[in-house]
Protein backbone atom coordinates (compact mmCIF):
# COMPACT_ATOMS: atom_id res chain seq x y z
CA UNK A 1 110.48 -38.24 -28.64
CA UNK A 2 108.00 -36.27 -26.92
CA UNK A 3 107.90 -37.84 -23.55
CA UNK A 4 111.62 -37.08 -24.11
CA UNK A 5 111.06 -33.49 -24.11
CA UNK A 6 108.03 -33.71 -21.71
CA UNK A 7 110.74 -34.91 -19.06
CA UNK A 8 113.21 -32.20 -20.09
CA UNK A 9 111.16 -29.73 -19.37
CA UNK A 10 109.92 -31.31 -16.47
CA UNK A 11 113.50 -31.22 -15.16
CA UNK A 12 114.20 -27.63 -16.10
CA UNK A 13 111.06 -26.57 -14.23
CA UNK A 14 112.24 -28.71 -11.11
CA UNK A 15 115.85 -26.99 -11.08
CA UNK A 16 113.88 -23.75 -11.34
CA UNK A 17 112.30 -24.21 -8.40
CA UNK A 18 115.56 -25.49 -7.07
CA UNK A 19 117.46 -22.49 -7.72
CA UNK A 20 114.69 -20.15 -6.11
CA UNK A 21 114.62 -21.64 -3.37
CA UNK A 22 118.11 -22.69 -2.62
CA UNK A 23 118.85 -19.99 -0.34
CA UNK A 24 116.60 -20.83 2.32
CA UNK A 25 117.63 -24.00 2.47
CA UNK A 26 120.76 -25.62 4.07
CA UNK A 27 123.67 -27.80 1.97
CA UNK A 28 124.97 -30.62 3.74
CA UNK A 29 127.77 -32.48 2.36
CA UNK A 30 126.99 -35.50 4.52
CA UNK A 31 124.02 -36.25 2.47
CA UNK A 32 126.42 -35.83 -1.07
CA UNK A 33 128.65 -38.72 0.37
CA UNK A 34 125.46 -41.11 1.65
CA UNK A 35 123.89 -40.17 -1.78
CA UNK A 36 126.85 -41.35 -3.41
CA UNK A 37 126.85 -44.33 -1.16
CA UNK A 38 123.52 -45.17 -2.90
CA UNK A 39 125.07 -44.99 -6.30
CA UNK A 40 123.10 -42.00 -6.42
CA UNK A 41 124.95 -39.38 -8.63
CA UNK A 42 124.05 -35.84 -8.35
CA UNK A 43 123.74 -32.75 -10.65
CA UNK A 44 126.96 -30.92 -9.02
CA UNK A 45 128.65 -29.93 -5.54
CA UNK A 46 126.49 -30.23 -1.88
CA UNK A 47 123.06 -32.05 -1.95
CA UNK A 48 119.87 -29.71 -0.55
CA UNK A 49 118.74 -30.71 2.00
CA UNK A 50 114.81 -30.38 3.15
CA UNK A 51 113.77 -29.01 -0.61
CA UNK A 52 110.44 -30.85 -2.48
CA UNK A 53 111.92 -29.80 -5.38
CA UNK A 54 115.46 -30.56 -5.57
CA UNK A 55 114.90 -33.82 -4.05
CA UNK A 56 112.70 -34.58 -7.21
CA UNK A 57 115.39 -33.81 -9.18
CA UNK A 58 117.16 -36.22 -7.77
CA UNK A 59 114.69 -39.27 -7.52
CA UNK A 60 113.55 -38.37 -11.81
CA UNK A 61 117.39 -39.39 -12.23
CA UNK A 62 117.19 -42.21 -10.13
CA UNK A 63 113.65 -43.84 -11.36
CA UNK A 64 114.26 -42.80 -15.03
CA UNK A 65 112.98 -46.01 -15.92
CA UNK A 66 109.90 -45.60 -14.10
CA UNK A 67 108.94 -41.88 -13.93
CA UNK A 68 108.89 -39.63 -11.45
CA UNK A 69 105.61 -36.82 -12.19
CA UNK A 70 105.80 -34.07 -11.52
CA UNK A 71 102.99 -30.68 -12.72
CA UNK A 72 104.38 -30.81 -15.96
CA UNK A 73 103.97 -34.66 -16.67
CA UNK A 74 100.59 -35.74 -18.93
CA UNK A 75 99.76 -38.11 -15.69
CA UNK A 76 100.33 -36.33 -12.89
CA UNK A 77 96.83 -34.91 -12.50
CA UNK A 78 95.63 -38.29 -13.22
CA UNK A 79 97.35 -39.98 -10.26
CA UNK A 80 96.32 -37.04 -7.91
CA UNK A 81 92.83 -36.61 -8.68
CA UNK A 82 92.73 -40.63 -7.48
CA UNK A 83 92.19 -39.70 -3.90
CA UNK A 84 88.75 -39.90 -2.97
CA UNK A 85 87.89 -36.73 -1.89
CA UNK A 86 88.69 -33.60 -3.08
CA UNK A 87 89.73 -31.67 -0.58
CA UNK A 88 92.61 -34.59 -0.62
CA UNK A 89 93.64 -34.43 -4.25
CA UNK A 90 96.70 -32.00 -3.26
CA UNK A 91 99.43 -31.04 -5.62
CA UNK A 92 102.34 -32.47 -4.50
CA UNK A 93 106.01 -31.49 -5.63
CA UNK A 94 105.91 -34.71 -7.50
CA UNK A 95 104.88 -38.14 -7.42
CA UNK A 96 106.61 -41.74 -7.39
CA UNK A 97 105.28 -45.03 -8.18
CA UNK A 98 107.68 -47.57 -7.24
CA UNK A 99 107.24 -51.13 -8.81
CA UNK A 100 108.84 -53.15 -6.22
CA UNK A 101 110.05 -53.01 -2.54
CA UNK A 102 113.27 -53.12 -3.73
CA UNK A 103 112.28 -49.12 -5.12
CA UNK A 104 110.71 -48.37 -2.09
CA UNK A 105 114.18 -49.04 -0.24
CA UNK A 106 115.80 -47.14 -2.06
CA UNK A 107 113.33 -44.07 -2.05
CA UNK A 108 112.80 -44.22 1.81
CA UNK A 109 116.72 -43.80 1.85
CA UNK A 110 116.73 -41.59 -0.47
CA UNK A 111 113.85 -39.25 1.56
CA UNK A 112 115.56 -39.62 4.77
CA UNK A 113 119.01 -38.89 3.58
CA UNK A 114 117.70 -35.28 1.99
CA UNK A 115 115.20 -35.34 5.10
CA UNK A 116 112.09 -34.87 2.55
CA UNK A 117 108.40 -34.86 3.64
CA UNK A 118 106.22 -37.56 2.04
CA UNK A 119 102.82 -38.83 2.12
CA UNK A 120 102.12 -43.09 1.45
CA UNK A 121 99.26 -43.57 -1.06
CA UNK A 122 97.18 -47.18 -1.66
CA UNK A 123 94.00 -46.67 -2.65
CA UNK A 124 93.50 -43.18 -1.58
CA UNK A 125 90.13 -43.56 -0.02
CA UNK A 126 90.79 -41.90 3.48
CA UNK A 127 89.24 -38.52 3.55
CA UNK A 128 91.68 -36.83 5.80
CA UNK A 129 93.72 -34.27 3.57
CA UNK A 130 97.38 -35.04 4.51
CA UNK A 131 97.24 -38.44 5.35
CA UNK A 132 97.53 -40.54 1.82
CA UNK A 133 98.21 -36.64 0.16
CA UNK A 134 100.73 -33.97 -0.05
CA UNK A 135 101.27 -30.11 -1.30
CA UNK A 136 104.13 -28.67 -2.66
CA UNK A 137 106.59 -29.32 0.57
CA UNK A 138 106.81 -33.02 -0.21
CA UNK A 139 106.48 -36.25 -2.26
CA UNK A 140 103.79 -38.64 -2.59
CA UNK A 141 104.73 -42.28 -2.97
CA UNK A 142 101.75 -43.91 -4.98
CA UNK A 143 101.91 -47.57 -4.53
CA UNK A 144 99.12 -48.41 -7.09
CA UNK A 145 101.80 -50.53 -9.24
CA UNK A 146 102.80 -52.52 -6.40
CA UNK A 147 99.79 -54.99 -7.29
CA UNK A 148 101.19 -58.48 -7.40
CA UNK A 149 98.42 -61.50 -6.38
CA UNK A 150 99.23 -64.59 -5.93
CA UNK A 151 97.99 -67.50 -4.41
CA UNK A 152 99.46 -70.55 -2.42
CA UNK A 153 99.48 -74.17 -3.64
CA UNK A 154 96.89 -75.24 -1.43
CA UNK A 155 94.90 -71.77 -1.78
CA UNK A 156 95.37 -71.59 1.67
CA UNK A 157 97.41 -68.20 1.34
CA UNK A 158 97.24 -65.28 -1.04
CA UNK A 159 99.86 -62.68 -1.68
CA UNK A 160 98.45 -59.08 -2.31
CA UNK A 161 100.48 -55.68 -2.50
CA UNK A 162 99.33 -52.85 -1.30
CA UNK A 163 98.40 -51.15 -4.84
CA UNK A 164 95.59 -53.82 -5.30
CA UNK A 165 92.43 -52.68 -4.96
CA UNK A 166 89.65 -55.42 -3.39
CA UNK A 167 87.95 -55.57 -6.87
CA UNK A 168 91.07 -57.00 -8.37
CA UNK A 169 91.74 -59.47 -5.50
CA UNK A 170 88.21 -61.00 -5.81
CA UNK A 171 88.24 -61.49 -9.05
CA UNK A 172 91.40 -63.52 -9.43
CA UNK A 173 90.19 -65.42 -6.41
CA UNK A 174 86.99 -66.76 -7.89
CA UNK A 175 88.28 -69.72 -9.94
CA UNK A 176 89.79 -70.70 -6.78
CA UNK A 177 86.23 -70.80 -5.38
CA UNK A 178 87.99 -68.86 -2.14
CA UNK A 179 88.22 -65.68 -1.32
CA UNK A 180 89.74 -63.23 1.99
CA UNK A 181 88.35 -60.82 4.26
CA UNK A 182 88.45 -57.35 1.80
CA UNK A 183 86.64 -54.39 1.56
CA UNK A 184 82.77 -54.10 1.44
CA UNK A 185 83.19 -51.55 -1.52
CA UNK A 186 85.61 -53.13 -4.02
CA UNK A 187 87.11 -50.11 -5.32
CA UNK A 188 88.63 -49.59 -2.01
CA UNK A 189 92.58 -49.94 -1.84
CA UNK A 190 94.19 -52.42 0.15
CA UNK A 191 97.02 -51.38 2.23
CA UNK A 192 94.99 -48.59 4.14
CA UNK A 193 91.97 -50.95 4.47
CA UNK A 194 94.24 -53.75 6.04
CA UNK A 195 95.93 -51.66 8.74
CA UNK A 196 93.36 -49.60 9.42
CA UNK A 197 91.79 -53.02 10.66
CA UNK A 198 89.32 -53.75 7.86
CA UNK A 199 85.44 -54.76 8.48
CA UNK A 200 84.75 -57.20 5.72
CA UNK A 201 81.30 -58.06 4.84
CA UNK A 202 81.20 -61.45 7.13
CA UNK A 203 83.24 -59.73 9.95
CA UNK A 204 81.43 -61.03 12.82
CA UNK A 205 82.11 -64.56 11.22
CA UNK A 206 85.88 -63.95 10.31
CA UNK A 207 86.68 -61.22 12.60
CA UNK A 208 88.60 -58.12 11.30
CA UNK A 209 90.91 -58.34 8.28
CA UNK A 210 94.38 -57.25 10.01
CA UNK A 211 93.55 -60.52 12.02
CA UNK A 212 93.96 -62.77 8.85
CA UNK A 213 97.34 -61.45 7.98
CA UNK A 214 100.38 -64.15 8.63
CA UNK A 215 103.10 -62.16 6.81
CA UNK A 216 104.26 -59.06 6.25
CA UNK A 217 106.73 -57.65 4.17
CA UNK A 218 108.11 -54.15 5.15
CA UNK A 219 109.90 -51.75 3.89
CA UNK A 220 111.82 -49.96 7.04
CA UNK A 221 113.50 -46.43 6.69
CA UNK A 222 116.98 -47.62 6.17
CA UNK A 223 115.80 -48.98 3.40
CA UNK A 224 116.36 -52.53 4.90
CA UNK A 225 113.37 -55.56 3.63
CA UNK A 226 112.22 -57.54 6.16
CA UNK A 227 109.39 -60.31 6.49
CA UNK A 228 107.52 -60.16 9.99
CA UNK A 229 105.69 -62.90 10.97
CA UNK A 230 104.87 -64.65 13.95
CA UNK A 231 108.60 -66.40 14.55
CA UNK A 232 110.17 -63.61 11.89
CA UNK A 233 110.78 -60.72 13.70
CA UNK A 234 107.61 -61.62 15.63
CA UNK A 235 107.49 -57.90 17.73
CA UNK A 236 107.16 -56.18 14.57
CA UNK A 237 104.33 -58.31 12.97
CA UNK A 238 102.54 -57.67 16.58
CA UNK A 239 103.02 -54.34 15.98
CA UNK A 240 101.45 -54.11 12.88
CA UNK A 241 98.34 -55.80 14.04
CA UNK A 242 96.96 -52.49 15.06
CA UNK A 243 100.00 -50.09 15.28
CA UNK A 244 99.77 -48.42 11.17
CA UNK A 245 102.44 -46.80 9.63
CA UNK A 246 104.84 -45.92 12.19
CA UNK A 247 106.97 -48.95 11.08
CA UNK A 248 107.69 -48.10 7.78
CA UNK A 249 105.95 -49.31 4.15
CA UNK A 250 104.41 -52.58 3.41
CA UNK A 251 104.93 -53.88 0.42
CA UNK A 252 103.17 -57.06 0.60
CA UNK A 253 100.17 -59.09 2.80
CA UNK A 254 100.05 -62.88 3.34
CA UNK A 255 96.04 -63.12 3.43
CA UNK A 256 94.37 -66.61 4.75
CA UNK A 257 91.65 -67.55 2.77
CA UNK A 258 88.34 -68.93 3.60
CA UNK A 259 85.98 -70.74 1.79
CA UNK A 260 82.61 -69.10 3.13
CA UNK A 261 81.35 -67.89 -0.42
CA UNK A 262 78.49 -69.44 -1.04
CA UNK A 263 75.57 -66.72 1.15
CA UNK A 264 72.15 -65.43 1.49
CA UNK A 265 71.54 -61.60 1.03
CA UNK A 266 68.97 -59.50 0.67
CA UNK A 267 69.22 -55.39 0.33
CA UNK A 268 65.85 -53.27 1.60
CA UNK A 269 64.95 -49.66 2.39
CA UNK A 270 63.13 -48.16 5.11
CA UNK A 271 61.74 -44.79 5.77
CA UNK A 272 62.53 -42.33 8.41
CA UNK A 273 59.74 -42.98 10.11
CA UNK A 274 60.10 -46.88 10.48
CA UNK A 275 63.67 -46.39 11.20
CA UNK A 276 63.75 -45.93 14.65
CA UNK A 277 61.73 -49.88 14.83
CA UNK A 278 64.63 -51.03 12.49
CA UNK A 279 67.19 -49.25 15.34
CA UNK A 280 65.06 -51.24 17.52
CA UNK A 281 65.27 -54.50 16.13
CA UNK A 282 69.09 -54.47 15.17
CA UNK A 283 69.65 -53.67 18.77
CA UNK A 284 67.89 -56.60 19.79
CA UNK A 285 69.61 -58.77 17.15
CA UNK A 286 73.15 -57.30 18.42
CA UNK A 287 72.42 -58.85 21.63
CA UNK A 288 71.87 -62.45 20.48
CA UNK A 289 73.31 -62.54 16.90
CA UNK A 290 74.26 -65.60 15.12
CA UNK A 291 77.67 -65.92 14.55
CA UNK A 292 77.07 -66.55 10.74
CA UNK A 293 75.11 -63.52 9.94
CA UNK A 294 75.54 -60.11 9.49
CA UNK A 295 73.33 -57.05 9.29
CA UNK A 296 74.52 -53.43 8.33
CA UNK A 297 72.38 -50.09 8.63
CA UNK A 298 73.70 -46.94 6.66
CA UNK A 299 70.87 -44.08 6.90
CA UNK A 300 70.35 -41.00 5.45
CA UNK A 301 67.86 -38.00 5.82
CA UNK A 302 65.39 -39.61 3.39
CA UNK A 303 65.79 -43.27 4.21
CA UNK A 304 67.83 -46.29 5.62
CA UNK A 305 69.40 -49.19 3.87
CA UNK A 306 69.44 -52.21 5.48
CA UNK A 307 72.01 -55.39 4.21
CA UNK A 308 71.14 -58.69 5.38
CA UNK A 309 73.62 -61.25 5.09
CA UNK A 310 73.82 -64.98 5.91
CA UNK A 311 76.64 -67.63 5.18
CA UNK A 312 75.71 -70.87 3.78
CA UNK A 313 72.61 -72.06 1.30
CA UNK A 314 69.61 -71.14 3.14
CA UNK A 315 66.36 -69.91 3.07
CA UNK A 316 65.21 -66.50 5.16
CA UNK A 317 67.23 -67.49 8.27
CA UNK A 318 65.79 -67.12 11.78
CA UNK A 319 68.36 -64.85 12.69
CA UNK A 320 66.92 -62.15 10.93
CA UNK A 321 63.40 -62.22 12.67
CA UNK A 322 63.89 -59.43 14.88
CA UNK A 323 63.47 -56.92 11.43
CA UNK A 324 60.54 -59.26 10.02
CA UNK A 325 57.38 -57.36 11.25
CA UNK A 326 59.00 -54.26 10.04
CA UNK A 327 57.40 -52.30 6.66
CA UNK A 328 59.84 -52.26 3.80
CA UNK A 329 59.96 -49.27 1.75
CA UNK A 330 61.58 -50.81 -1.18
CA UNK A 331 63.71 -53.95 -2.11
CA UNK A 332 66.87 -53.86 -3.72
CA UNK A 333 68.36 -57.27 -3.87
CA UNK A 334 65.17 -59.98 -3.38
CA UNK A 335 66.31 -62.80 -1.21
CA UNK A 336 68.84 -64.48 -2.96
CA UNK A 337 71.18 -67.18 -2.55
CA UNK A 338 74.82 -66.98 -4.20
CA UNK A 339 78.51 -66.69 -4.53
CA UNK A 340 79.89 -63.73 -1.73
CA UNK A 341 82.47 -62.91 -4.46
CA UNK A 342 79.38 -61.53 -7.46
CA UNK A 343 77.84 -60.14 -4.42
CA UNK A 344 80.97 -57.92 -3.36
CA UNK A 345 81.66 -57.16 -7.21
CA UNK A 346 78.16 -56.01 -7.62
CA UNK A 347 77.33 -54.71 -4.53
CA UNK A 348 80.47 -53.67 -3.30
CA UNK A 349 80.22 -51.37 -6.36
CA UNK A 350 77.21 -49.43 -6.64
CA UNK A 351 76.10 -46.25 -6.71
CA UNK A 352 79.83 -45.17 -5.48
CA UNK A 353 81.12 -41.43 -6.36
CA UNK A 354 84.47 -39.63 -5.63
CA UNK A 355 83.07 -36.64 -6.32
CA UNK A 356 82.90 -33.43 -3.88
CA UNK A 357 84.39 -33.48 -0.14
CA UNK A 358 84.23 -36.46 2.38
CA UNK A 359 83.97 -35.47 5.73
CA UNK A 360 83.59 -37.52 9.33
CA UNK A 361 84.33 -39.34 12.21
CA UNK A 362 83.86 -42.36 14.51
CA UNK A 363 82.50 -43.60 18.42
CA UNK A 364 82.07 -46.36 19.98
CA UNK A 365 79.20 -47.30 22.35
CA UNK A 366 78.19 -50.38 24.38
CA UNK A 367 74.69 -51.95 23.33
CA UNK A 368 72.14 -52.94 26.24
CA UNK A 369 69.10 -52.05 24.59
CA UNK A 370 67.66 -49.65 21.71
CA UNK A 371 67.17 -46.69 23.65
CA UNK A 372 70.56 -45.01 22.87
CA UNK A 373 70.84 -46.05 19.71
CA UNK A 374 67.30 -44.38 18.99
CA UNK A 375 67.89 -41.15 20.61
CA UNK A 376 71.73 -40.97 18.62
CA UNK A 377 69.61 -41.24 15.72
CA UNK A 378 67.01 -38.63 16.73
CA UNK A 379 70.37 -35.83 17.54
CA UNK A 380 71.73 -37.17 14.61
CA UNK A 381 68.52 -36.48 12.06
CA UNK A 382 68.65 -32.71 14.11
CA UNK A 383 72.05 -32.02 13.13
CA UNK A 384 71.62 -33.41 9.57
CA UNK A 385 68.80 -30.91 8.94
CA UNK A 386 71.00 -28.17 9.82
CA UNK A 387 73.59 -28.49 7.12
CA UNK A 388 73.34 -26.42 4.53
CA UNK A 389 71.65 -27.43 1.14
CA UNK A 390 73.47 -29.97 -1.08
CA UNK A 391 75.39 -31.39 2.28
CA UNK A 392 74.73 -35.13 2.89
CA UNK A 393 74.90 -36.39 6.04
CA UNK A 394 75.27 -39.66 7.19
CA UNK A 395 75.09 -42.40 9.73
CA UNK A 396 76.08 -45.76 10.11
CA UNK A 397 75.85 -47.77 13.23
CA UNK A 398 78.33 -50.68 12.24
CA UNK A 399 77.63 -53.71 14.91
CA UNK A 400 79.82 -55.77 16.48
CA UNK A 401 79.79 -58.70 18.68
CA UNK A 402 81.81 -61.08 20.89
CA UNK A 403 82.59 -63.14 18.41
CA UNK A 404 84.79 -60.44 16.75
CA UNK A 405 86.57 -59.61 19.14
CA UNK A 406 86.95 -63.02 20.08
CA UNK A 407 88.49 -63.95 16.83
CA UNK A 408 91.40 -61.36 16.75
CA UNK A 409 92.29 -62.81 19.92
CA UNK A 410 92.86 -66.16 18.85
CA UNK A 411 94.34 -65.47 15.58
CA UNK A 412 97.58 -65.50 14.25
CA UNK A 413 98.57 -64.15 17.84
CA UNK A 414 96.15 -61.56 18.12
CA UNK A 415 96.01 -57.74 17.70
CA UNK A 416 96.61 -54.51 19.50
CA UNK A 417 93.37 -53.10 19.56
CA UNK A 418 92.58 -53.30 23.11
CA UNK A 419 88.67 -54.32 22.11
CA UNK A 420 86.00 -55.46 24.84
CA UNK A 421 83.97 -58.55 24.27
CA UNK A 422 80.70 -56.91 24.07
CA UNK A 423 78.19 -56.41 21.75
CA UNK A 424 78.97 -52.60 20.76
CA UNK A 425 78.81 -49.79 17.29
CA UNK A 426 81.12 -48.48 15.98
CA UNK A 427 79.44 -45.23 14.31
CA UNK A 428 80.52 -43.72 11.51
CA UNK A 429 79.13 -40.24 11.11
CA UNK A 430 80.27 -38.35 7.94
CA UNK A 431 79.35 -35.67 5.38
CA UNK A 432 79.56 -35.14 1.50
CA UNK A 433 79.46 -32.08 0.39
CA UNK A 434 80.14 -30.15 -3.29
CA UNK A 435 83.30 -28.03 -3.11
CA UNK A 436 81.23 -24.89 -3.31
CA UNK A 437 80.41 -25.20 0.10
CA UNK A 438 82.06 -24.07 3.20
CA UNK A 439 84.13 -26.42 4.63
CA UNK A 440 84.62 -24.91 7.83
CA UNK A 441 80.49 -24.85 8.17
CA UNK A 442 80.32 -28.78 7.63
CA UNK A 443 82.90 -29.96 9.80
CA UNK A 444 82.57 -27.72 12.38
CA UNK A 445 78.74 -29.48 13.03
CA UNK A 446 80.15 -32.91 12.20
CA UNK A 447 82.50 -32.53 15.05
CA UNK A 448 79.64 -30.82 16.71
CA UNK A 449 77.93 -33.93 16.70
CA UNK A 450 80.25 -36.58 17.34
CA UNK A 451 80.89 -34.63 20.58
CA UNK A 452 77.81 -34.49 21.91
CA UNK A 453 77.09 -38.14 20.93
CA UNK A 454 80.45 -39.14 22.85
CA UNK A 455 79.82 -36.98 26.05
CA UNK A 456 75.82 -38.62 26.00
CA UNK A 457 77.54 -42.35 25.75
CA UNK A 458 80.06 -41.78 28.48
CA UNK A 459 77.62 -40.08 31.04
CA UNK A 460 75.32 -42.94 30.49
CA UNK A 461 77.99 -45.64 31.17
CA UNK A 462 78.12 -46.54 27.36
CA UNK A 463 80.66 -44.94 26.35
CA UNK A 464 84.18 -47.38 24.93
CA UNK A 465 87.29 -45.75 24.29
CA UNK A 466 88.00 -47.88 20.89
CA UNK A 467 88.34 -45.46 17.64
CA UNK A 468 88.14 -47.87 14.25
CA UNK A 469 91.05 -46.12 12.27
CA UNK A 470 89.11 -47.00 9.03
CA UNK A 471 86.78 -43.96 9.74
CA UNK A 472 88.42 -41.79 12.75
CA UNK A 473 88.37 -38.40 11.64
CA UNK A 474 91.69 -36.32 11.17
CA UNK A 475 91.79 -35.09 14.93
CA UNK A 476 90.94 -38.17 15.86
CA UNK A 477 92.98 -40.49 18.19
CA UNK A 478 93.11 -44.06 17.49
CA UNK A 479 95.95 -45.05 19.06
CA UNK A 480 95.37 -43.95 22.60
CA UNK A 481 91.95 -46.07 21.95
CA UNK A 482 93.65 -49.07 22.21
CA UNK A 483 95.21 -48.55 25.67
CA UNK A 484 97.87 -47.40 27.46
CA UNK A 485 99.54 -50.97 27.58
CA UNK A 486 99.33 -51.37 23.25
CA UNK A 487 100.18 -48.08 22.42
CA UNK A 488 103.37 -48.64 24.27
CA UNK A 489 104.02 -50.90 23.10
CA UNK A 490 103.79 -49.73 19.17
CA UNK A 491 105.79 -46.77 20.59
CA UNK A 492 108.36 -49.42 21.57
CA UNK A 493 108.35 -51.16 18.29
CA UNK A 494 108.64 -47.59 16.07
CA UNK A 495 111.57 -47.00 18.37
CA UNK A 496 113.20 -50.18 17.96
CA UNK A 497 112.79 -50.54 13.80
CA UNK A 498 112.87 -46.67 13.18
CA UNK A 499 115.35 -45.17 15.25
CA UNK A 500 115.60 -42.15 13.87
CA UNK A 501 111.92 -41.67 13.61
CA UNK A 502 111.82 -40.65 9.83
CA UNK A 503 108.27 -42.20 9.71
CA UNK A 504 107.14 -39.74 12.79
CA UNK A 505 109.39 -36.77 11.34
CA UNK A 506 108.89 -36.94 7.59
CA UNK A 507 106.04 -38.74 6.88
CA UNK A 508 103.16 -36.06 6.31
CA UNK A 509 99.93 -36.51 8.15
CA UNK A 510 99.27 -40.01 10.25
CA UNK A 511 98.25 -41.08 13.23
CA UNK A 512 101.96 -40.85 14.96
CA UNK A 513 102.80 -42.90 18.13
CA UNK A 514 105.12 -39.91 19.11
CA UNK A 515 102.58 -37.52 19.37
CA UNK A 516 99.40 -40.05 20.74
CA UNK A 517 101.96 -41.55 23.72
């Protein structure tokens, strides 16, 4: 009885804000009649068209099963406050969770049809404010309870929505003694991670983790639900490898599995002062890595953590010599052999907070030696000083080599990312920051920084266009970085499946095709 009256008065404050704002706001009797084609019955006479509001009047009748929160709803502050940062966790007019793709059909009509802004929500880990969040003007679809896993007879395929995050997926893989290229930090939510591209902890092995995908199932803007794989609608599934959201809303992933899970790993620290030897050495290692390993460097003003990973049951492997001379400041995780799935649920997991603002953004350089890497580290340390107090920054110099690129060219037809075969970083600069501090201040030098980094690499000759979508910053420009010849061709695609270009016109904040072109 009281959620009954909780969603009463839920409505009544919805056709409130209806009613005030119904003057601005064009009636179109065209949308009544494709409403009603829906089987979507309205509250009386013309539908309103381009209203936050009315239009979540409208979907609370037509999810009444599965609500539809809005300010007034006990959850709704819950589901907003999931977005990672806070300068994300915007209010919108109301939020849906659809259960299946057959809801998210009908939504995406219903949002086209009344021409209604939304933002698409998975995990809610990207820090851009806009992009997986929404204000007042729109609706956010939250896909959290689209979270079905499944896995293949021969565990050679798993089924994950979009709502999943990695934590989940690894743990109902382990008594399958498999497991698929996920995030490094489990809480992370997998739709976003997966088109973004997705570096996994093994992704020099494996390559990235849109490059393991052999189905997708999408939700397009006329509501129709389509499978793309390589011979099912085979332009579409290309254009996913790479191309986002401009397609519509996937609703499910077809993930091959591998059985790499048994690994070495060890976790150390480093100080400042030994970090430019560790730049040094990883630089060297880049150069000549072992396909089977992995190292990653995230550093901070105080210190650097190094991960050293190995597939396989061995001892200290060779590979990791270049780092051995090297004074460790502290260790972590000893040595240790054991399963990858424990280590991503322990790991993956640590010392993680949502709390206070995320802020950064991404370049890629070409590796030849240490020099540059060194001397990005020394601008970077200069810049870091100069935030104000309580203001984190840092930098993480994620390595890649042939190999990588390699495998996304070889499987499951390849991807659009336009990569070089080269040992190269991708950097990820970015900031956390309490609330309390200026915003403007912090991003301003973050940008500050990631410009001068990017004009040093390109008058040097080091300089690649590539921007990894999993960290580009908001003004950012992904797209372009794969090429002119790719990002036609996702243009092409967007055309083709979304005519009317609801997903450029409606959706909220992305990284559009119509505006990168």
């Amino acid at each position: 009885m009281a959620r009954s009256l909780s969603m009463i008065v839920s409505f009544i404050g919805i056709l409130a804000t209806v009613t005030a704002t119904a003057a601005s706001n064009p009636t179109r009797p065209s949308a009544a009649a494709a409403l009603s084609s829906l089987g979507v019955s309205l509250p009386g006479g013309d539908a309103l068209v381009g209203n936050a509001g009315y239009t979540c009047s409208i979907l609370t009748r037509v999810f009444s099963k599965n609500e539809t929160f809005t300010e007034t709803s006990p959850y709704y502050d819950v589901l907003v406050d999931e977005a990672w940062s806070q300068n994300c966790r915007l209010n919108a007019s109301c939020v849906v969770t659809p259960d299946s793709a057959h809801e998210v059909s009908r939504l995406l009509q219903i949002l086209g049809i009344l021409k209604t802004k939304f933002a698409i929500r998975s995990g809610g880990h990207n820090i851009n404010p806009g992009f997986s969040s929404i204000g007042h003007d729109g609706v956010l679809i939250a896909l959290e309870k689209l979270n079905t896993i499944s896995i293949s007879e021969d565990r050679g395929t798993v089924t994950v929505g979009p709502g999943n995050r990695w934590e989940s997926v690894y743990r109902y893989l382990q008594p399958y003694n498999v497991t698929v290229l996920g995030g490094r930090e489990a809480v992370v939510g997998v739709g976003g991670y997966i088109l973004g591209g997705g570096l996994s902890t093994f992704y020099n092995t494996h390559g990235l983790a849109i490059d393991s995908v052999t189905r997708f199932q999408v939700v397009l803007p006329n509501g129709d639900i389509v499978n793309a794989t390589p011979t099912d609608h085979a332009d579409l599934y290309k254009g996913l490898k790479g191309g986002l959201n401009n397609f519509g809303i996937v609703t499910e992933y077809d993930l091959a599995t591998n059985t790499g899970i048994d690994v070495y790993y060890e976790i150390n620290t480093y100080t400042v002062a030994n970090t430019p030897a560790v730049l040094a050495a990883y630089a060297t290692y880049l150069l000549d890595a072992d396909t089977n390993s992995n190292v990653e460097i995230q550093t901070n003003p105080n210190y650097t953590l190094v991960f050293y990973g190995y597939l396989g049951h061995v001892s200290t492997p060779a590979a990791f010599d270049p780092f051995s001379d090297i004074p460790v400041a502290s260790t972590l995780y000893p040595p240790t052999n054991g399963s990858l799935s424990e280590l991503l649920l322990t790991i993956g997991s640590a010392g993680l907070s949502s709390e206070g603002v995320s802020y950064g953004g991404t370049f890629t350089f070409r590796v030849t030696g240490p020099t540059f890497l060194q001397d990005t580290y020394s601008t970077y340390l200069q810049a870091a000083a100069s935030l104000p107090s309580g203001a984190v920054l840092s930098y993480v110099p994620q390595g890649i080599i042939p190999n990588l690129v390699n495998q996304g060219n070889s499987q499951n037809e390849g991807n659009l990312l336009g990569l070089e075969a080269t040992p190269q970083l991708w950097v990820n600069i970015f900031a956390q920051f309490p609330v309390n501090i200026s915003q403007s201040v912090v991003t301003g030098r973050v940008d500050s920084l990631l410009a001068s980094l990017t004009s040093s690499a390109k008058s040097q000759g080091l300089l690649l266009p590539y921007i990894f979508v999993n960290d580009a910053g908001p003004n950012q420009k992904p797209l372009q970085s794969f090429g002119e010849k790719n990002l036609k061709y996702i243009s092409t695609v967007a055309k083709r499946y979304d005519p009317k270009g609801i997903m450029q016109k409606l959706q909220n904040q992305a990284y559009f095709v119509s505006k990168e072109l």
